[in-house]
PDB file of N, CA and C in Angstrom:
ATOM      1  N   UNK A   1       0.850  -1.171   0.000  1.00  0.00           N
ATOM      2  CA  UNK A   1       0.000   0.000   0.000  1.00  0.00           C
ATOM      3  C   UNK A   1       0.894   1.231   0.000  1.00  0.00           C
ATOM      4  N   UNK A   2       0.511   1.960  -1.116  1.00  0.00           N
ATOM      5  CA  UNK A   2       1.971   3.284  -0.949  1.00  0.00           C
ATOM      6  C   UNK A   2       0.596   4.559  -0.292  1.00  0.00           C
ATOM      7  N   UNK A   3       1.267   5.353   0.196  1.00  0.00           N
ATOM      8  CA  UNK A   3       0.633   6.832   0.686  1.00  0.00           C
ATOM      9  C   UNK A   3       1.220   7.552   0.174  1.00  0.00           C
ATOM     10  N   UNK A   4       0.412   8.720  -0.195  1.00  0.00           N
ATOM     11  CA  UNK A   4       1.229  10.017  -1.219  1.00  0.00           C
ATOM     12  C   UNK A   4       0.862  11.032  -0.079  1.00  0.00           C
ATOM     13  N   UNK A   5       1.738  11.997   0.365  1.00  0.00           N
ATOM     14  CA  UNK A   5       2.263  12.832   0.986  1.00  0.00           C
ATOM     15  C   UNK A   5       2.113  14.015   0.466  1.00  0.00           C
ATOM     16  N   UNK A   6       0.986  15.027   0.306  1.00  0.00           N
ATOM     17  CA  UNK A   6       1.384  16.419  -0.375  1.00  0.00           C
ATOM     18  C   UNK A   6       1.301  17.098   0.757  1.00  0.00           C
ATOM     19  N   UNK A   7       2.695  17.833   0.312  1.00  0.00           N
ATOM     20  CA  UNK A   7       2.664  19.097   1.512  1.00  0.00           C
ATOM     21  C   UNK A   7       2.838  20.536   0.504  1.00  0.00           C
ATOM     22  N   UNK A   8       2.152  21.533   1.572  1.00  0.00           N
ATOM     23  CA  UNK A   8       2.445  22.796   0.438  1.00  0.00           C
ATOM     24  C   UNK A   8       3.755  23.375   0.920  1.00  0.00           C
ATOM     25  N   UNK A   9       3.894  23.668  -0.380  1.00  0.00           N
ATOM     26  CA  UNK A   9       5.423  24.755  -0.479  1.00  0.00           C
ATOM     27  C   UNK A   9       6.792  23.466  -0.112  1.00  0.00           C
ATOM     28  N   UNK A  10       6.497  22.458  -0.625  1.00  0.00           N
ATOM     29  CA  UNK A  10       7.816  21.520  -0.512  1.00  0.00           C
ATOM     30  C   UNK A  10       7.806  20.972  -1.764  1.00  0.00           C
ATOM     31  N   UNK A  11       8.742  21.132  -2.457  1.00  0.00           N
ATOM     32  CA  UNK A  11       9.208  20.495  -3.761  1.00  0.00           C
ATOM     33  C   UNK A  11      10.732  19.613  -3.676  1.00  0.00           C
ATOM     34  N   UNK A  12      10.236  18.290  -3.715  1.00  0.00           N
ATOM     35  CA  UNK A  12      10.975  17.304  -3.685  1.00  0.00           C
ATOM     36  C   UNK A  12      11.557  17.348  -2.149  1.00  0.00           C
ATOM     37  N   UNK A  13      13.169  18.065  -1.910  1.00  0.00           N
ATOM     38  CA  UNK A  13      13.692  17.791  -0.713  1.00  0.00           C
ATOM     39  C   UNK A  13      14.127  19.373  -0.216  1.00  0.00           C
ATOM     40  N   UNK A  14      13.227  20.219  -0.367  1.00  0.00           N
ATOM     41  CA  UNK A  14      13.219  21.567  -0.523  1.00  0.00           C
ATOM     42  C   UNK A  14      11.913  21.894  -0.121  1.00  0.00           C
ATOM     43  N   UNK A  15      12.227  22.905   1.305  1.00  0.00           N
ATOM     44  CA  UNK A  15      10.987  23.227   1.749  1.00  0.00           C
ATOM     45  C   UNK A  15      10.910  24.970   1.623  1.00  0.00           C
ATOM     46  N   UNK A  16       9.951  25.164   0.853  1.00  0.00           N
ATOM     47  CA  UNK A  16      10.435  26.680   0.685  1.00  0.00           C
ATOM     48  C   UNK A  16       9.966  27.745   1.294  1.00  0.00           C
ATOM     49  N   UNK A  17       9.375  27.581   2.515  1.00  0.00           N
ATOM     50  CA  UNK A  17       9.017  28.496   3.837  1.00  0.00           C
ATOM     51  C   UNK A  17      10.186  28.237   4.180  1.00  0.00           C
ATOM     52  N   UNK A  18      10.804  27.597   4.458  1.00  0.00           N
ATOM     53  CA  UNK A  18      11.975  27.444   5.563  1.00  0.00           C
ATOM     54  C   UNK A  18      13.121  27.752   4.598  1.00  0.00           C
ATOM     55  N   UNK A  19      13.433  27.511   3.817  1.00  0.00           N
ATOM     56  CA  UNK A  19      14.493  28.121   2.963  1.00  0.00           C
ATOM     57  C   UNK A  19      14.715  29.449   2.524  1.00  0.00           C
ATOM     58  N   UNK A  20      13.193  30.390   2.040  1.00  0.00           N
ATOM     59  CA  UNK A  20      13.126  31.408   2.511  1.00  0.00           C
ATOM     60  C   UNK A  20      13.456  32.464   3.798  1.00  0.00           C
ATOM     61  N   UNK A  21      12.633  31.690   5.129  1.00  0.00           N
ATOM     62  CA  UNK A  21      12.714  32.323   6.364  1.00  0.00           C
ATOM     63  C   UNK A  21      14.410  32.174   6.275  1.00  0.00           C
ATOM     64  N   UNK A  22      15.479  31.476   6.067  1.00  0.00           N
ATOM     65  CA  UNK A  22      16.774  31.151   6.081  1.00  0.00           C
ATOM     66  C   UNK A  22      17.434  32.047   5.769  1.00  0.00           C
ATOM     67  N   UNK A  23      17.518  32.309   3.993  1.00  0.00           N
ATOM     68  CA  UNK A  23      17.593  33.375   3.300  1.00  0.00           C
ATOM     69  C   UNK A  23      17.620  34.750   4.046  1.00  0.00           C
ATOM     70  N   UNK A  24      15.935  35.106   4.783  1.00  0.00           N
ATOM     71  CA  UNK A  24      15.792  36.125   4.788  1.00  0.00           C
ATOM     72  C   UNK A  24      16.606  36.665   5.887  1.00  0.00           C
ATOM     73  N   UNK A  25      16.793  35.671   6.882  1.00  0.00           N
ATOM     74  CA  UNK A  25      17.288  35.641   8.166  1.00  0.00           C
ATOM     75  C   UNK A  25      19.004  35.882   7.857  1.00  0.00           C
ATOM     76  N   UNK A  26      19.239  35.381   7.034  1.00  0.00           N
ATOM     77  CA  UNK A  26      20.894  35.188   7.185  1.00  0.00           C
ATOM     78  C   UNK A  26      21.859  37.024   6.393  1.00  0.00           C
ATOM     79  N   UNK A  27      21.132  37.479   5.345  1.00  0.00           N
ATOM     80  CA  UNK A  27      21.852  38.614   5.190  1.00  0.00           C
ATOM     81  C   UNK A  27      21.597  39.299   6.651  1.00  0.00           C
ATOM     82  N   UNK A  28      20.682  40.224   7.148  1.00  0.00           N
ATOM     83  CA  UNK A  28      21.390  41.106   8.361  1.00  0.00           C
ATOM     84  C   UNK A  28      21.392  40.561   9.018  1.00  0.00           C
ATOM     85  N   UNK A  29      21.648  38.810   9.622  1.00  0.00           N
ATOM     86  CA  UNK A  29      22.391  38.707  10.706  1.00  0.00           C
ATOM     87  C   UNK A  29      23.987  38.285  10.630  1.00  0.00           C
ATOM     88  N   UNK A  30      24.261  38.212   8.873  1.00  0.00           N
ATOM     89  CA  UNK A  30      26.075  38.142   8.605  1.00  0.00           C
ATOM     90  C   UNK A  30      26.685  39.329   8.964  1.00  0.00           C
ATOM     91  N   UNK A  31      25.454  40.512   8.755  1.00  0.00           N
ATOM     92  CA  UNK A  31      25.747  41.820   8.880  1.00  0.00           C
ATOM     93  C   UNK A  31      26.358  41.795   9.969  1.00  0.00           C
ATOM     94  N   UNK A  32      25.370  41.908  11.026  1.00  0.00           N
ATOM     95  CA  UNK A  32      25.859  41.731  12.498  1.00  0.00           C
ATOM     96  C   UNK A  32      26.498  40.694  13.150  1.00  0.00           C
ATOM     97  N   UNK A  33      26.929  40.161  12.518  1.00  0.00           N
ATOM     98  CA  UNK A  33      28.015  38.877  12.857  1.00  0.00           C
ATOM     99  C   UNK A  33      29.522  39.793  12.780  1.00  0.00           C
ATOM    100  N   UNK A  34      29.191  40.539  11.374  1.00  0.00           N
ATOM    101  CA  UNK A  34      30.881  41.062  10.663  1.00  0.00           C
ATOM    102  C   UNK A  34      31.140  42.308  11.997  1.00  0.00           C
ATOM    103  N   UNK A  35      29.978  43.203  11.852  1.00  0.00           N
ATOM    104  CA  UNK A  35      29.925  44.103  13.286  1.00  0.00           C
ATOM    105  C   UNK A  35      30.590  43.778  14.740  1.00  0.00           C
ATOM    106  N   UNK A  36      29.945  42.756  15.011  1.00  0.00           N
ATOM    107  CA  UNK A  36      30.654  42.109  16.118  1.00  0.00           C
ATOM    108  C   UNK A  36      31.930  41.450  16.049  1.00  0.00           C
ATOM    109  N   UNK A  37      32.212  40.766  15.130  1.00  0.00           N
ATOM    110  CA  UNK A  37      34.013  40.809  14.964  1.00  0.00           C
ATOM    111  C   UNK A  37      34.783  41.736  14.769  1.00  0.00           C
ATOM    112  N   UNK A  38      34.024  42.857  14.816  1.00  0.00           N
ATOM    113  CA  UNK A  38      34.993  44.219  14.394  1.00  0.00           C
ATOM    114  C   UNK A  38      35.449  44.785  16.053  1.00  0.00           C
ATOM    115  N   UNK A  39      34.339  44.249  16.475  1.00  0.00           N
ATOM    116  CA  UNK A  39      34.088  45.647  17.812  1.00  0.00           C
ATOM    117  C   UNK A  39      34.776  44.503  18.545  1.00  0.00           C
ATOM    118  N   UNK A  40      34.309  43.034  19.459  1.00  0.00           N
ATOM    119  CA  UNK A  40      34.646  42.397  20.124  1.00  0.00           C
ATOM    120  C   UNK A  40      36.138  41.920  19.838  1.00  0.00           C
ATOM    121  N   UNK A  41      36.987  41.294  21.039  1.00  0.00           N
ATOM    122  CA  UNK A  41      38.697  41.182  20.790  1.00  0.00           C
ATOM    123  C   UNK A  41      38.713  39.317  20.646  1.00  0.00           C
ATOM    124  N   UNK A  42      39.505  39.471  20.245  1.00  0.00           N
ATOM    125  CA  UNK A  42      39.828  37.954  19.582  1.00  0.00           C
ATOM    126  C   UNK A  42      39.096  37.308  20.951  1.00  0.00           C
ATOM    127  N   UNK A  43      39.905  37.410  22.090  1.00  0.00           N
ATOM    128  CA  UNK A  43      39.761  36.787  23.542  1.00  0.00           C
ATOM    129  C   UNK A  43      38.108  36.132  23.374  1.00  0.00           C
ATOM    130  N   UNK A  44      37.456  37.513  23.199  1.00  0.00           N
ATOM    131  CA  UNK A  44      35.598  37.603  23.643  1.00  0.00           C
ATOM    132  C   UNK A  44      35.110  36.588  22.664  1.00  0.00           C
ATOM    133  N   UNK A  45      35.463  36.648  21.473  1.00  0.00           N
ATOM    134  CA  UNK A  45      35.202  36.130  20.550  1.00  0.00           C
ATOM    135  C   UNK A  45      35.075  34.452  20.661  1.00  0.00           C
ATOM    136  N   UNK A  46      36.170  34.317  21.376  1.00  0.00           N
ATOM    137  CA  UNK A  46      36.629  32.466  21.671  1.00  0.00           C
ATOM    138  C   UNK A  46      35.836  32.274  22.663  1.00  0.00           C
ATOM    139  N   UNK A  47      36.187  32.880  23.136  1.00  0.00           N
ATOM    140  CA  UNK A  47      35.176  32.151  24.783  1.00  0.00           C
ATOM    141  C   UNK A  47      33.350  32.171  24.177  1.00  0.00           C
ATOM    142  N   UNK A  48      33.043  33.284  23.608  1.00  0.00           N
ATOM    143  CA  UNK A  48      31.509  33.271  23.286  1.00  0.00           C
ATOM    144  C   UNK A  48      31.118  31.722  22.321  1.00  0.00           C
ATOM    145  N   UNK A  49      32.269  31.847  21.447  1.00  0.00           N
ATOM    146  CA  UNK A  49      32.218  30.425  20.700  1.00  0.00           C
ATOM    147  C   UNK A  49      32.092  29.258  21.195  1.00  0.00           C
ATOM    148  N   UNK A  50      33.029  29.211  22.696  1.00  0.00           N
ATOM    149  CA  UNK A  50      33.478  28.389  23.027  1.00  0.00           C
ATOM    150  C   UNK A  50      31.607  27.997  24.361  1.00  0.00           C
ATOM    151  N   UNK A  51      31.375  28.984  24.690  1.00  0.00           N
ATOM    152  CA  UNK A  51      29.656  28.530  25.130  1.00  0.00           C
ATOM    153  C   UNK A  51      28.893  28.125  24.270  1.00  0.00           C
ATOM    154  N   UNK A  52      28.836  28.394  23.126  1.00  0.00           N
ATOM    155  CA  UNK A  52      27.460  28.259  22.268  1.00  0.00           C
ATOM    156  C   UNK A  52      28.094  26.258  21.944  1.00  0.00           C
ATOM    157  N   UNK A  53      29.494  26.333  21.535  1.00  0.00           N
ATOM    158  CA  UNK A  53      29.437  24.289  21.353  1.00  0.00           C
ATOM    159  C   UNK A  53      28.981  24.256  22.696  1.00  0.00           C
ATOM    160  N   UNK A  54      29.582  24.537  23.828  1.00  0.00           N
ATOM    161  CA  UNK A  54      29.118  23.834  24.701  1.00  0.00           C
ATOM    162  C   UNK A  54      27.313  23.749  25.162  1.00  0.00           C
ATOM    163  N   UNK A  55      27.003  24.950  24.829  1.00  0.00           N
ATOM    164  CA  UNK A  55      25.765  25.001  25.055  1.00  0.00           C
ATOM    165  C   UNK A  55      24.854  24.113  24.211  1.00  0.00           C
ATOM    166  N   UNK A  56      25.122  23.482  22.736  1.00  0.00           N
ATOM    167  CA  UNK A  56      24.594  22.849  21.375  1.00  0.00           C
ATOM    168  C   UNK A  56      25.310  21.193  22.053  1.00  0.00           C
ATOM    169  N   UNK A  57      26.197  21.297  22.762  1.00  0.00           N
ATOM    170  CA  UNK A  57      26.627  19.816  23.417  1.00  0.00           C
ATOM    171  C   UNK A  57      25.632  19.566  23.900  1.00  0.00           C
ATOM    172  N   UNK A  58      25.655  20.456  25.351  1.00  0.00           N
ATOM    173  CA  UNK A  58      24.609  20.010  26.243  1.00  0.00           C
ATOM    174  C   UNK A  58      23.526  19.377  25.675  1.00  0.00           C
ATOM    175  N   UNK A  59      22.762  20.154  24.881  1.00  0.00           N
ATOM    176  CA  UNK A  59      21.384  20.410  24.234  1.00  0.00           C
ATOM    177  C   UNK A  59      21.147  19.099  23.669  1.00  0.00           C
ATOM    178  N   UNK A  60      22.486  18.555  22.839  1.00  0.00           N
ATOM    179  CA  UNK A  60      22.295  17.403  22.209  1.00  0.00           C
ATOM    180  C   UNK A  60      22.293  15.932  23.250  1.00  0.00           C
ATOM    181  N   UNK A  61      22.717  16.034  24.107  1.00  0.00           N
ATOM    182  CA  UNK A  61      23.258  14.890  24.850  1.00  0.00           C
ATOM    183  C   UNK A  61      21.584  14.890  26.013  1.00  0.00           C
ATOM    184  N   UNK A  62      21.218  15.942  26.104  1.00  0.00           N
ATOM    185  CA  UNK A  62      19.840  15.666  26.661  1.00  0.00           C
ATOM    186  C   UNK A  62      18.425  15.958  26.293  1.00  0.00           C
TER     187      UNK A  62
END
């Protein structure tokens, strides 16, 4: 018995609400990514990095 699956706004392996929202999301927040490497010092920079794996560890392991 096969089931056919239509969903809207997904073509094949491409969902295009979410690829959009992605898109729209990612120019001004590279913006403010480049901003903040300008202003913050190497130091701030590592350690902030260095919470967010740990924080995406945590997250994953529970």
């Amino acid at each position: 018995m096969t089931v056919v699956l239509t969903l809207v706004g997904v073509t094949r392996f491409v969902m295009w609400p979410a690829f959009l929202g992605i898109v729209l999301a990612s120019v001004p927040f590279a913006r403010l990514g480049v901003r903040l490497a300008h202003i913050l010092s190497t130091r701030m920079l590592r350690l902030a990095f260095a919470a967010l794996l740990l924080v995406v560890g945590l997250r994953s392991l529970f």
